[in-house]
Protein backbone atom coordinates (compact mmCIF):
# COMPACT_ATOMS: atom_id res chain seq x y z
CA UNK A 1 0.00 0.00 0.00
CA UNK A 2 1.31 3.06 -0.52
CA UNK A 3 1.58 5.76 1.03
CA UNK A 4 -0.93 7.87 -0.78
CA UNK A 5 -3.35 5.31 -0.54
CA UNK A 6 -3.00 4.25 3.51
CA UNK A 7 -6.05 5.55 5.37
CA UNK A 8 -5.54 9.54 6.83
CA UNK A 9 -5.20 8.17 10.39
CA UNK A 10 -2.14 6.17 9.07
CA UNK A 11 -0.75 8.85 7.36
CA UNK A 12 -1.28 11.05 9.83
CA UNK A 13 0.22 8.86 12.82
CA UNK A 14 3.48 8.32 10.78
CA UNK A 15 4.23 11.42 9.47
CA UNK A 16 3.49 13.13 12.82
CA UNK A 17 6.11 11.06 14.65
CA UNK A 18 8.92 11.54 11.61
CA UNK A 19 8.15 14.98 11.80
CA UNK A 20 8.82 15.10 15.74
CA UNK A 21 11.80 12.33 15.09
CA UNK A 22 10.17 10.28 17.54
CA UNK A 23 10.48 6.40 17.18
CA UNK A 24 8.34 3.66 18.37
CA UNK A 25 10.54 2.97 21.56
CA UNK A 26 10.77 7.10 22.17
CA UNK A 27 6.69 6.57 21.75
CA UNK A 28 6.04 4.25 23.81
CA UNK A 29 8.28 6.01 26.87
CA UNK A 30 6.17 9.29 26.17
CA UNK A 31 2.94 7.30 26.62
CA UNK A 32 4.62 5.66 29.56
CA UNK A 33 4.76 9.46 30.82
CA UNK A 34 1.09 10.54 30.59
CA UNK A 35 -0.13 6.90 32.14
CA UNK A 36 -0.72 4.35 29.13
CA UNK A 37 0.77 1.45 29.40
CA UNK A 38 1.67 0.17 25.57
CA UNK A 39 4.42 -2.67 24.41
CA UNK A 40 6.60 -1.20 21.54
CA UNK A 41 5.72 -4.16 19.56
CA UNK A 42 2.05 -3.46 20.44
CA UNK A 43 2.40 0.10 18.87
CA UNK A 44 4.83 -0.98 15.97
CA UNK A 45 1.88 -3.71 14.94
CA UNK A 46 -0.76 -1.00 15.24
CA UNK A 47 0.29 1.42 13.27
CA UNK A 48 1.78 -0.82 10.72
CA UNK A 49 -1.97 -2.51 10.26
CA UNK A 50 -3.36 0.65 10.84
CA UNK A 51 -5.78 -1.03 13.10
CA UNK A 52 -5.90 0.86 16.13
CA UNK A 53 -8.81 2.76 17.76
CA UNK A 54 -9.54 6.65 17.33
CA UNK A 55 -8.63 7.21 21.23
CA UNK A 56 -5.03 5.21 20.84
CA UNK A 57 -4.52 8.17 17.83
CA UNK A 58 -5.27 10.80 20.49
CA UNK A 59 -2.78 9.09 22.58
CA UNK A 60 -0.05 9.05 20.28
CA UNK A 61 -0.59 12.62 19.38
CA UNK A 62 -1.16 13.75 22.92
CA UNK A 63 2.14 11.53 23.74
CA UNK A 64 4.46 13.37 21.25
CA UNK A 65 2.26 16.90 21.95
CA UNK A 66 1.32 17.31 18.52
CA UNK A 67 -0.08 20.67 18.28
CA UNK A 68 -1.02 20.53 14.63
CA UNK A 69 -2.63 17.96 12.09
CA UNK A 70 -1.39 17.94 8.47
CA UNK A 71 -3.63 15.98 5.89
């Protein structure tokens, strides 16, 4: 799938963390930080799939304190 093609929430999600230069361990220590409790291979599968839920997206964001959105 390409990139162009992968659902916005997909999109979103990865571009947000390359543009903070935040990997999936950094991720998962930032969640760590504002109380959820994720796996890096947890996150690393979800976002791959793109199968996660609307409020693990808010997490992520919230987690690398995204302030913008870029579609």
């Amino acid at each position: 799938m390409s990139s162009s093609a992968a659902p916005i929430p997909i999109r979103l999600s990865s571009s947000s963390l390359k543009r903070k230069g935040v990997t999936y361990a950094q991720l998962v220590e930032k969640q760590a930080a504002i109380g959820i409790d994720e796996k890096e291979a947890n996150v690393r599968n979800k976002l791959s799939r793109g199968k996660f839920t609307a409020a693990f997206f808010l997490q992520c964001l919230a987690a690398i304190e995204a302030t913008d959105l870029r579609l």
